[in-house]
Protein backbone atom coordinates (compact mmCIF):
# COMPACT_ATOMS: atom_id res chain seq x y z
CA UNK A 1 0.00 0.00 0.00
CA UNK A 2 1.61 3.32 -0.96
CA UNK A 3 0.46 6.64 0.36
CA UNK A 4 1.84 9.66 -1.83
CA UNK A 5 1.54 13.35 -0.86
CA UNK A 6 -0.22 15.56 -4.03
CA UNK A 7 -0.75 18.83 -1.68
CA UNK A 8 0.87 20.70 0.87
CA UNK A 9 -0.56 24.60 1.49
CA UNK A 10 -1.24 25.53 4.58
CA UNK A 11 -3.26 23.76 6.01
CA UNK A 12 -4.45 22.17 3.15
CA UNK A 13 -3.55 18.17 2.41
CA UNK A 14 -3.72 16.17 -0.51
CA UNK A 15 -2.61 12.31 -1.13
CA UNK A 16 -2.80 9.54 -3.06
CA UNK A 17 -3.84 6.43 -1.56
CA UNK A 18 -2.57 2.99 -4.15
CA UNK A 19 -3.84 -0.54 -2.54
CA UNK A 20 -2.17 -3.32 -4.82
CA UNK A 21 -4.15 -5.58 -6.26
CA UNK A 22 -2.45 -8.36 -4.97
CA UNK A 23 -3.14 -6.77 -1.46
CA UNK A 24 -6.73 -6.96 -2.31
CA UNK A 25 -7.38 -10.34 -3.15
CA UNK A 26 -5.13 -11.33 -0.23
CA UNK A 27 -7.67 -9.70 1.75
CA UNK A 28 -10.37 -11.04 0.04
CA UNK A 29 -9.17 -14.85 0.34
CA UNK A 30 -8.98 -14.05 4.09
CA UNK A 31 -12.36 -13.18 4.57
CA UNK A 32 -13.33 -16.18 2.69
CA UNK A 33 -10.99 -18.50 4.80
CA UNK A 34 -12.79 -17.23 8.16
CA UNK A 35 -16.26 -17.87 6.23
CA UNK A 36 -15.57 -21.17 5.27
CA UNK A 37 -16.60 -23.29 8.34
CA UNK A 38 -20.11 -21.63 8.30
CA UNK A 39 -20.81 -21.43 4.59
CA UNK A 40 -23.46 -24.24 3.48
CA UNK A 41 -24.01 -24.72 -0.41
CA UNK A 42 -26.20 -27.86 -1.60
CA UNK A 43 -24.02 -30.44 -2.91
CA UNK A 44 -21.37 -29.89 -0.46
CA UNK A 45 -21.39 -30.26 3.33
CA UNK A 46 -21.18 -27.66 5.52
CA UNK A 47 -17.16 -26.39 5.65
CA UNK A 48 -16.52 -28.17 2.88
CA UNK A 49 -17.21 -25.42 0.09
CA UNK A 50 -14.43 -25.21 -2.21
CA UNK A 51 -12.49 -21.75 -2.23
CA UNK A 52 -12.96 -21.25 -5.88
CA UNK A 53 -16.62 -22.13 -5.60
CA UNK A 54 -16.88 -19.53 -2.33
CA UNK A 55 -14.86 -16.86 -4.34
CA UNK A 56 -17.20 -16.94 -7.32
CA UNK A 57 -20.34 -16.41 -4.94
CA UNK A 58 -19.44 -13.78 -2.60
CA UNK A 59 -16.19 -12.87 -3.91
CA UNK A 60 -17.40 -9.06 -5.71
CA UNK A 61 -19.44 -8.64 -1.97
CA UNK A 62 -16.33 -8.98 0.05
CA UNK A 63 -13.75 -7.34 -2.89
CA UNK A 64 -16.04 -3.90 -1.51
CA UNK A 65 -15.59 -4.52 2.33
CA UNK A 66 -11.75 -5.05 1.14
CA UNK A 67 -11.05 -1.71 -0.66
CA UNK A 68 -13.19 0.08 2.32
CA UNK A 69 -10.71 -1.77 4.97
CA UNK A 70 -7.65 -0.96 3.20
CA UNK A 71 -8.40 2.66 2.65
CA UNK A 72 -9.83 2.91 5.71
CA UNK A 73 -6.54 1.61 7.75
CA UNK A 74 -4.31 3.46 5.18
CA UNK A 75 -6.17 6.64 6.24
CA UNK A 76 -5.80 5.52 9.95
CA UNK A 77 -2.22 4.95 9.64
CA UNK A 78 -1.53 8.22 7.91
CA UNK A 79 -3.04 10.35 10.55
CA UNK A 80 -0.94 8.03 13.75
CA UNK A 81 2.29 8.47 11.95
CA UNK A 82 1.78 12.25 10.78
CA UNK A 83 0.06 13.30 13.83
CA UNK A 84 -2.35 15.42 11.39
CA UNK A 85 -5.73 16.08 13.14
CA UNK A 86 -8.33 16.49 10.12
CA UNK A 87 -10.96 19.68 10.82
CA UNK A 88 -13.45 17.97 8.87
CA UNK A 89 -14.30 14.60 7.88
CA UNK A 90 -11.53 14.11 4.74
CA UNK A 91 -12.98 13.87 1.08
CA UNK A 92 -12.37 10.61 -0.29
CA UNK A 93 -12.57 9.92 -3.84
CA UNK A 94 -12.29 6.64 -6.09
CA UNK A 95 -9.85 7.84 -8.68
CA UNK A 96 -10.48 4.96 -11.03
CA UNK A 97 -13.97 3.85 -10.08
CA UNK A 98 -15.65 4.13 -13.56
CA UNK A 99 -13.21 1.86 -15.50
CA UNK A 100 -11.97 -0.13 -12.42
CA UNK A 101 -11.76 -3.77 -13.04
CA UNK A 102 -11.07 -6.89 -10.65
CA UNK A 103 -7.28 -7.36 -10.89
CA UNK A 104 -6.84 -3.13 -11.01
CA UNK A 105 -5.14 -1.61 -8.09
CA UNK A 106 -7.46 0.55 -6.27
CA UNK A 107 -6.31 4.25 -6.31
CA UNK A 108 -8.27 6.43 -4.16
CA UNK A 109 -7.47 10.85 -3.63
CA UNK A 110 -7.77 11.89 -0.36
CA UNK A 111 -8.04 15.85 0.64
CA UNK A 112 -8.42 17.36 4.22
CA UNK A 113 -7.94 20.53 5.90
CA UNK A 114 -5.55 19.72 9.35
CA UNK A 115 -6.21 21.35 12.39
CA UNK A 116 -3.24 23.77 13.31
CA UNK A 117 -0.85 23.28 16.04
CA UNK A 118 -2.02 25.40 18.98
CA UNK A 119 0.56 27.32 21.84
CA UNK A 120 -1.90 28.05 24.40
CA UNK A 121 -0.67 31.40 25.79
CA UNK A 122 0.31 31.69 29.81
CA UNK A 123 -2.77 32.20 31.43
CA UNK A 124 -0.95 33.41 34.73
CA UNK A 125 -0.06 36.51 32.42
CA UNK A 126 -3.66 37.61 31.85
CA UNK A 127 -5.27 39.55 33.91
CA UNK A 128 -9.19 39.91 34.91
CA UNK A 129 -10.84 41.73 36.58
CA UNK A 130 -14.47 40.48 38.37
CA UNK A 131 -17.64 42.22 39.48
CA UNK A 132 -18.93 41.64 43.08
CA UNK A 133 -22.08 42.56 44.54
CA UNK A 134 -23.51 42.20 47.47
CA UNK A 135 -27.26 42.26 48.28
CA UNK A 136 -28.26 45.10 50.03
CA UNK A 137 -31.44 45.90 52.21
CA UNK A 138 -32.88 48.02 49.79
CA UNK A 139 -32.63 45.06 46.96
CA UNK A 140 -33.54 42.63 49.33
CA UNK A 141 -37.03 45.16 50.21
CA UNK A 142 -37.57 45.82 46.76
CA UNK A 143 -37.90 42.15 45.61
CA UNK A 144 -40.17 41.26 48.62
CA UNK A 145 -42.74 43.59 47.83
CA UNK A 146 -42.74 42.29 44.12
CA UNK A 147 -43.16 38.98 45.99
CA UNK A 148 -45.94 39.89 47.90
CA UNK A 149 -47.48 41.48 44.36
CA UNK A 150 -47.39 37.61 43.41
CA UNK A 151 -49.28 36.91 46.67
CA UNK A 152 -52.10 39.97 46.57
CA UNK A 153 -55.60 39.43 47.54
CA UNK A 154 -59.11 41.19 46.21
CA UNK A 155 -61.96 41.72 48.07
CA UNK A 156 -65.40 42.57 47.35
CA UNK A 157 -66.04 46.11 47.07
CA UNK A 158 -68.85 48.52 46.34
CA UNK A 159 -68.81 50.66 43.49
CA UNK A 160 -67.85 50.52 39.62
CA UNK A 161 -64.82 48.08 38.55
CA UNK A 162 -61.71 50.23 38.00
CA UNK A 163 -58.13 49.24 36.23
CA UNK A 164 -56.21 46.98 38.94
CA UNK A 165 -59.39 45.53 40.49
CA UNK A 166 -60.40 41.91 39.96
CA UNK A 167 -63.98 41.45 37.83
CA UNK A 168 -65.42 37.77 38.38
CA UNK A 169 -67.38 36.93 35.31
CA UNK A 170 -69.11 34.29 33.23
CA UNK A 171 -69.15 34.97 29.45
CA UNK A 172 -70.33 33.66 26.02
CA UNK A 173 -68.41 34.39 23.10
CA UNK A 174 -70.34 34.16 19.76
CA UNK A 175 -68.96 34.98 15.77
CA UNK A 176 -72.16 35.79 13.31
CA UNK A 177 -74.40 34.66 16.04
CA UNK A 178 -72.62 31.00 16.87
CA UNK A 179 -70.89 29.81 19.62
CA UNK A 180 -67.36 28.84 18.96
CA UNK A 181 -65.27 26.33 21.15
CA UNK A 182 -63.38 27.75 23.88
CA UNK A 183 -65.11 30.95 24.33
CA UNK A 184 -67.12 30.53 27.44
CA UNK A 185 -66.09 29.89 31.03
CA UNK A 186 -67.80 30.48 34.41
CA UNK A 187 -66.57 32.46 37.59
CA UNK A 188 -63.24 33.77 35.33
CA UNK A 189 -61.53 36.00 37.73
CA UNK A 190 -59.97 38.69 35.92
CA UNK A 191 -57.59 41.88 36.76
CA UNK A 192 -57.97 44.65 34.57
CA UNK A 193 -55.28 45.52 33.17
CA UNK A 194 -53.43 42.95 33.28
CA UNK A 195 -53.81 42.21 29.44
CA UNK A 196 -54.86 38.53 29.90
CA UNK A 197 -57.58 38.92 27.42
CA UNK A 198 -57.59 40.10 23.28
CA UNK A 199 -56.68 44.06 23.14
CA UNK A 200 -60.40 45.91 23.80
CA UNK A 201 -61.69 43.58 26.19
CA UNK A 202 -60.88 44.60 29.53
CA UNK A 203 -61.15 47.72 29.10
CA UNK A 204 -64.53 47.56 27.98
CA UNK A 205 -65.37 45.98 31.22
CA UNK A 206 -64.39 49.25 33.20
CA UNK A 207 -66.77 50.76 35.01
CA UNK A 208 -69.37 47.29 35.30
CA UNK A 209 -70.79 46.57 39.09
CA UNK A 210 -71.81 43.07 40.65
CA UNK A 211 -74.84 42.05 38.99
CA UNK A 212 -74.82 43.35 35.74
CA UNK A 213 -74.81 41.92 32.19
CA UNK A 214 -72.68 43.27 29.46
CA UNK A 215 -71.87 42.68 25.83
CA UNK A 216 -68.39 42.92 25.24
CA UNK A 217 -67.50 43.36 21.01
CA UNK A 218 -64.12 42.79 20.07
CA UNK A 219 -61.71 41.37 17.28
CA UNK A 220 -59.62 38.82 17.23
CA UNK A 221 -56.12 39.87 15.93
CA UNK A 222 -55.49 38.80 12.38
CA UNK A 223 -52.33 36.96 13.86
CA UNK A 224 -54.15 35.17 16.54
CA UNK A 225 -53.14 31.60 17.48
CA UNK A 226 -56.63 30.10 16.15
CA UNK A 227 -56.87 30.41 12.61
CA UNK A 228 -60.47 29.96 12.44
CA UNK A 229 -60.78 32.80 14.73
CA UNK A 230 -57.94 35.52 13.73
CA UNK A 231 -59.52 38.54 12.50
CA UNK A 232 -63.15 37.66 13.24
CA UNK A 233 -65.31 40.16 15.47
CA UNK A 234 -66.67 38.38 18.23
CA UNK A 235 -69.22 39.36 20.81
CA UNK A 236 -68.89 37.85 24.30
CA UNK A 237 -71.96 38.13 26.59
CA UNK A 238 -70.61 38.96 30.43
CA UNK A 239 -72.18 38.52 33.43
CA UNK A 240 -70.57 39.79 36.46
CA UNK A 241 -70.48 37.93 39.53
CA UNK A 242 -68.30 40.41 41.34
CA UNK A 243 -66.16 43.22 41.25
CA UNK A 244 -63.58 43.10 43.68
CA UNK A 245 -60.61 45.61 45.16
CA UNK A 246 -56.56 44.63 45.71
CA UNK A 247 -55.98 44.39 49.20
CA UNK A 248 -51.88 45.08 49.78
CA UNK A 249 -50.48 42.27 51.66
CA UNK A 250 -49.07 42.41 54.90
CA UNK A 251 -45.08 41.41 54.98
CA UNK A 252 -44.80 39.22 58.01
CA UNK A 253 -43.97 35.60 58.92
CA UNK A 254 -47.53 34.53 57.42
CA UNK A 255 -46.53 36.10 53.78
CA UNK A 256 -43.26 33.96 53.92
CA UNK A 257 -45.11 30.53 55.00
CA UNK A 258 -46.83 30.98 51.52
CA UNK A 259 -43.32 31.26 49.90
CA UNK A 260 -42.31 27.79 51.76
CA UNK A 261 -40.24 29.74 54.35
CA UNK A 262 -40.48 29.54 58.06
CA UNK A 263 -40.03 32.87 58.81
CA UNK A 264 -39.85 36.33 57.34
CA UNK A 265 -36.60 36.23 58.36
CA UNK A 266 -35.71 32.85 56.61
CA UNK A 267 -37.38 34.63 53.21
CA UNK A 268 -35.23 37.43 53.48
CA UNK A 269 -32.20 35.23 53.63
CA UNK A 270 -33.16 32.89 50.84
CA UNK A 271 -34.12 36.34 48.78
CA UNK A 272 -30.57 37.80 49.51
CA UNK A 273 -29.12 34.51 48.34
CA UNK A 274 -30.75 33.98 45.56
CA UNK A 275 -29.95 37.66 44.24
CA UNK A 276 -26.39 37.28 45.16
CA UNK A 277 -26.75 34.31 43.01
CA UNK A 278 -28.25 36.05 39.90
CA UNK A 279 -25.24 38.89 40.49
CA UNK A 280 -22.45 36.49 40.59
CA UNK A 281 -24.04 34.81 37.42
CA UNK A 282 -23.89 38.16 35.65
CA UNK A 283 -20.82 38.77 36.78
CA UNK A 284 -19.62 35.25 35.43
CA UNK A 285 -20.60 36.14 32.04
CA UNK A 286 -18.68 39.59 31.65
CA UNK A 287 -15.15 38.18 33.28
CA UNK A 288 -15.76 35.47 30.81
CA UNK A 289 -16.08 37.76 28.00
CA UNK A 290 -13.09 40.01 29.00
CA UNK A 291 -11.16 36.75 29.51
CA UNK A 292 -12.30 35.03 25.76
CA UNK A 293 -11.11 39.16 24.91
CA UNK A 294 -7.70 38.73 26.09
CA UNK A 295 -7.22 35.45 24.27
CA UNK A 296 -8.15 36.18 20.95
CA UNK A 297 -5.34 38.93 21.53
CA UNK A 298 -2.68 36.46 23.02
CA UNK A 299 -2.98 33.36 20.25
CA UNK A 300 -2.25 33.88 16.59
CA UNK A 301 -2.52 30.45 14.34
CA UNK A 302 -3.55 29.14 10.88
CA UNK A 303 -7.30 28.81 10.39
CA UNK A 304 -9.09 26.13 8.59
CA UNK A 305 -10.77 28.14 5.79
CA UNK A 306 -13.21 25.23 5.50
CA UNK A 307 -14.27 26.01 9.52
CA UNK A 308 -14.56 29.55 9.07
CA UNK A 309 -16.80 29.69 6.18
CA UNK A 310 -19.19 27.23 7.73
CA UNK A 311 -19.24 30.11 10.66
CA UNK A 312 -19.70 33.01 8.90
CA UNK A 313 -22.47 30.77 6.70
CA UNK A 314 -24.27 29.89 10.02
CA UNK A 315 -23.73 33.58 11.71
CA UNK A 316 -25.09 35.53 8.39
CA UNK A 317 -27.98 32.91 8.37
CA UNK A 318 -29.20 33.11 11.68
CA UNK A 319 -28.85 36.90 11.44
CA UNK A 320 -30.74 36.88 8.71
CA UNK A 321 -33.76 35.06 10.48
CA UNK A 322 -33.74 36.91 13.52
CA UNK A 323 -34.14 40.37 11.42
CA UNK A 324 -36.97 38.50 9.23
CA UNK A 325 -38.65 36.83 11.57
CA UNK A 326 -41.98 36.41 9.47
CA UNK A 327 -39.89 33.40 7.43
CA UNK A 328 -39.91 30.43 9.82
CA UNK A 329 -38.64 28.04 7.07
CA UNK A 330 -34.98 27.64 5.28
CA UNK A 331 -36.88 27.60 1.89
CA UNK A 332 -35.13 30.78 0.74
CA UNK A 333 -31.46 31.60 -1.15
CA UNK A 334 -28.20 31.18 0.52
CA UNK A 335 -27.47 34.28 2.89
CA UNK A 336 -24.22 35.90 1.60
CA UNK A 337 -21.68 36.48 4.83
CA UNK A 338 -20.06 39.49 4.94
CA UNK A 339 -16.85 41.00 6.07
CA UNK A 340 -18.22 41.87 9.50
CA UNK A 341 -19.71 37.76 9.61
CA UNK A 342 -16.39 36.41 8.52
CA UNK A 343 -14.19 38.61 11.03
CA UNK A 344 -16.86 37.15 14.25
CA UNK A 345 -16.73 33.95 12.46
CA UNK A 346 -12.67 33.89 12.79
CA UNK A 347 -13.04 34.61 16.24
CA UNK A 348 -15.61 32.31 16.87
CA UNK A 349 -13.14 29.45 15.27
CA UNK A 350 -9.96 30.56 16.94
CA UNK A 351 -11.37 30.98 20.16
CA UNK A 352 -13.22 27.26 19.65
CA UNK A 353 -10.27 25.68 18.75
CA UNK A 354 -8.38 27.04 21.59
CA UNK A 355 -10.83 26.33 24.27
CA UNK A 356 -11.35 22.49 23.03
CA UNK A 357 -7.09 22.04 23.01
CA UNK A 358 -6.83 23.50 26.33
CA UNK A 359 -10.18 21.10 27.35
CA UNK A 360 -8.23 17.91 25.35
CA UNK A 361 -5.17 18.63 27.08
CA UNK A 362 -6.36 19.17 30.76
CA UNK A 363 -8.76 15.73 30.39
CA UNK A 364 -12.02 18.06 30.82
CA UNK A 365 -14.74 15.86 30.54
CA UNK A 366 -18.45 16.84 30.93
CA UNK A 367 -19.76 14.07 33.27
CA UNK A 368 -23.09 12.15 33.07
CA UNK A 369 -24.80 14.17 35.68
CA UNK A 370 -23.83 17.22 33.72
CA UNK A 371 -25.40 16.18 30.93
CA UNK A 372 -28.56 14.69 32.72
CA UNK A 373 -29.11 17.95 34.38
CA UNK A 374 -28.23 20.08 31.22
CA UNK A 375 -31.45 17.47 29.48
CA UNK A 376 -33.51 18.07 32.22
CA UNK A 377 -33.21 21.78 32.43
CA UNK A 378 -33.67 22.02 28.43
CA UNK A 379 -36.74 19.54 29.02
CA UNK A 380 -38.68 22.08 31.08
CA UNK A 381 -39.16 23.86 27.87
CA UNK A 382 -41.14 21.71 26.82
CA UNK A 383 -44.11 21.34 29.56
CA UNK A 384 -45.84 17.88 29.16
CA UNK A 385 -43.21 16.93 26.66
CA UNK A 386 -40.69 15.84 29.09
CA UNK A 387 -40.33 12.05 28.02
CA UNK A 388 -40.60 12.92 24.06
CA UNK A 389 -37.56 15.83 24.56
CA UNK A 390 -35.32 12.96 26.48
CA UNK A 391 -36.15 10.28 23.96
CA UNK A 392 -35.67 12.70 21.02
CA UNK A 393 -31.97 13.99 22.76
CA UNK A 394 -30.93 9.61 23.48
CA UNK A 395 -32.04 9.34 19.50
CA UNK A 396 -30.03 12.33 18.18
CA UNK A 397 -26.49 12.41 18.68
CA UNK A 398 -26.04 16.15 17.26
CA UNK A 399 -28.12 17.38 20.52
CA UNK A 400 -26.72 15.67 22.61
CA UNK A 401 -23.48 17.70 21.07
CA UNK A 402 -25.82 20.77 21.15
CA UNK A 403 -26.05 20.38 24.61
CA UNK A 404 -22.66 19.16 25.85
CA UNK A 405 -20.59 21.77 23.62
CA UNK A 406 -21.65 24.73 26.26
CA UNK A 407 -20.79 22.61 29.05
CA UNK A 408 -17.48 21.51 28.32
CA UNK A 409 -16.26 25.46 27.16
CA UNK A 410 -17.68 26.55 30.59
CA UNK A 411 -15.39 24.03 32.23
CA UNK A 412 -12.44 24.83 29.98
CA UNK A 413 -13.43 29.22 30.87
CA UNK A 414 -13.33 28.32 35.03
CA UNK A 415 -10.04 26.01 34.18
CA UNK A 416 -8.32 29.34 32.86
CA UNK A 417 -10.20 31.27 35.10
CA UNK A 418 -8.22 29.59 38.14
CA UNK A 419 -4.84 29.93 36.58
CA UNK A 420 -5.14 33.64 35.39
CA UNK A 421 -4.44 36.73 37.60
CA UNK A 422 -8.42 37.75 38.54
CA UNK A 423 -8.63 40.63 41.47
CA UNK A 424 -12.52 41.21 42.84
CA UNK A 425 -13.76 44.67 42.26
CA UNK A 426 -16.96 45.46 44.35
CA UNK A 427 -19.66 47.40 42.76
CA UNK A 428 -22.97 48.51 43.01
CA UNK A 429 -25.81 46.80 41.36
CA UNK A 430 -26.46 49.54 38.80
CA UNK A 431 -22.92 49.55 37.94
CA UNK A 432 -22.88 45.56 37.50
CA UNK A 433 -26.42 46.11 35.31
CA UNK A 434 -24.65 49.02 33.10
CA UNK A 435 -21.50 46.44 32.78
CA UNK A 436 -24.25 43.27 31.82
CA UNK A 437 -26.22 45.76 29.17
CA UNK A 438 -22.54 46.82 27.66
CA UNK A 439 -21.94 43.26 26.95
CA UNK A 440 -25.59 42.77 25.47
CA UNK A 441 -25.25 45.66 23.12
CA UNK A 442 -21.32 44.04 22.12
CA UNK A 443 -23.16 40.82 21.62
């Protein structure tokens, strides 16, 4: 078997794979010597085929799983002794398939773009800084009364119904006189203003009392989820059963037992955590971006043109959705990237490539209970869907890659993270929210 080199350019590879003949049917008489004990023919008994009768039969069959083999281990052989890492599955071409004959040698072109040899940089060199805030009083305050909001209470007052208050109603919705499905319930309980129901329809009920009856006329929006009822003028027949007033909640130890908590106290604390929680998250995300900054500044290597053009392909297409967001299919022509797409998309690749040699090198792995709970979390998307969204993620082998791909660079980001130079800089919480939305509008 003879392996010749046809390109060398960068990054670029070319060869020439020749697998004698001779090697072939070598490899071929093999397979039919392991056979041979098993293979039954009538007329002879079992094992006791002749070769040349065996060779006739399934001879072409296995000459196919030959060639594959031998390219195959040529291939593997080439990459072990030139340490070449392909950055995409190689091409692999039949030179002389057309005219090939049995007896031929079997040439076969093979072309690949190697991944580059990466120097990561010193990461005790960089330096970080990250964003620390503590929960104060005022935070902790301000998201317990948006807790109690959650926990509000109405009662029955005199009088007409006003924006806030809660109307409890039955209605009947009709189109041209007809009932339709799913417009009619009993004892609704409704805030107004809260913009639960189609545009028009609460605040047509302003200003109704306990007792009275009242047709409410309205129109579906044209982009409503029912088709048969987008853009049809309904009328829904109301009948109030009660207009009740908010009542503001009192913040004591009885507000927190409805939270789970044993105390107002023990809310407080679990509220302070859980902020400090959603600051140090924030905070995560901007030293990571600084860090993933500083990088892309420190490295300089070869890129596989092949990797970025995919990237600036996918960035320019999903761009391209999210500023037409009426076309929910792919049925449209190729998005064109542009300069701006292929400099992210370099970036994108570099940074990749970095992050996944570091990862390879240090033996990051992204356990099974990572990946459960990474499943799990992405399941609760999907309400009533669980099982379907797990069995769809064991099925598909790209999700599951989906999935672990995020996991594994945050591992790789804290690896770095604990071997560069990062100082704590404490802030207030405006000042960590004007760093987050500085990062958003980057982004």
């Amino acid at each position: 078997m003879q392996v010749t080199e046809t390109l060398n350019d960068g990054l670029k590879r070319g060869y020439t794979i020749t697998v004698p003949a001779a090697d072939l049917d070598a490899k071929v008489d093999e397979k039919l010597r392991e056979a041979q004990p098993e293979v039954e023919i009538k007329g002879f008994r079992k094992g006791k085929v002749p070769m040349a009768m065996l060779k006739k039969q399934f001879g072409q069959r296995l000459m196919g799983e030959a060639m594959q083999e031998a390219v195959d281990g040529a291939m593997q052989a080439h990459f072990e002794e030139t340490g070449d890492r392909p950055a995409a599955q190689p091409a692999v071409e039949m030179q002389n398939g057309e005219e090939w004959k049995e007896g031929d040698d079997v040439v076969v072109s093979m072309s690949y773009e190697a991944l580059p040899t990466i120097e990561a940089p010193d990461f005790s060199g960089i330096s970080l800084e990250r964003l620390a805030v503590k929960a104060d009083d005022a935070a902790v305050d301000e998201a317990l009364e948006n807790l109690a909001k959650q926990a509000q209470a109405f009662e029955d007052k005199d009088g007409a119904a006003e924006d806030g208050d809660q109307v409890v109603f039955d209605f009947t919705g009709s189109i041209d006189g007809e009932e339709f499905e799913g417009g009619a319930a009993s004892d609704y309980p409704l805030v107004l203003g809260s913009g639960q129901f189609i545009p028009g329809f609460e605040e047509q009920l302003t200003g109704v009392k306990a007792g009275e009856e009242k047709d409410v006329k309205v129109s579906f929006p044209e982009e409503y989820g029912a088709e048969h009822l987008a853009g049809k003028e309904a009328v829904f027949a109301c009948t109030i059963k009660a207009v009740k007033g908010p009542v503001d909640p009192e913040i004591n130890d009885e507000l927190a037992s409805k939270f789970g908590a044993e105390s107002l106290d023990a809310l407080k604390g679990q509220i302070r955590e859980g902020l400090e929680g959603e600051y140090a998250q924030a905070a995560r995300a901007i030293v990571k971006r600084a860090l993933l900054d500083e990088l892309d500044k420190a490295v300089t290597f070869e890129l596989p043109p092949s990797l970025v053009d995919a990237e600036a392909s996918q960035i320019a297409h999903s761009i391209w959705h999210d500023e037409n967001p009426d076309v929910t299919d792919h049925n449209h022509d190729p998005i064109e990237p542009t300069d701006e797409h292929r400099t992210l998309a370099e970036r994108r690749v570099k940074l990749g490539l970095l992050l996944a040699e570091v990862g390879s090198k240090a033996e990051v792995e992204v356990t099974d209970a990572e990946m459960s709970q990474a499943v799990m979390s992405q399941a609760r998307q999907y309400p009533g869907q669980e099982r379907e969204f797990f069995e769809f993620v064991q099925k598909n082998p790209q999700m599951q890659q989906q999935l672990r791909a995020p996991l594994f660079e945050d591992k790789v980001v804290d690896l770095i993270l604990t071997q560069a130079n990062v100082s704590e800089k404490e802030v207030s919480k405006d000042d960590l929210k004007a760093a987050l939305d500085a990062l958003e509008d980057e982004s």
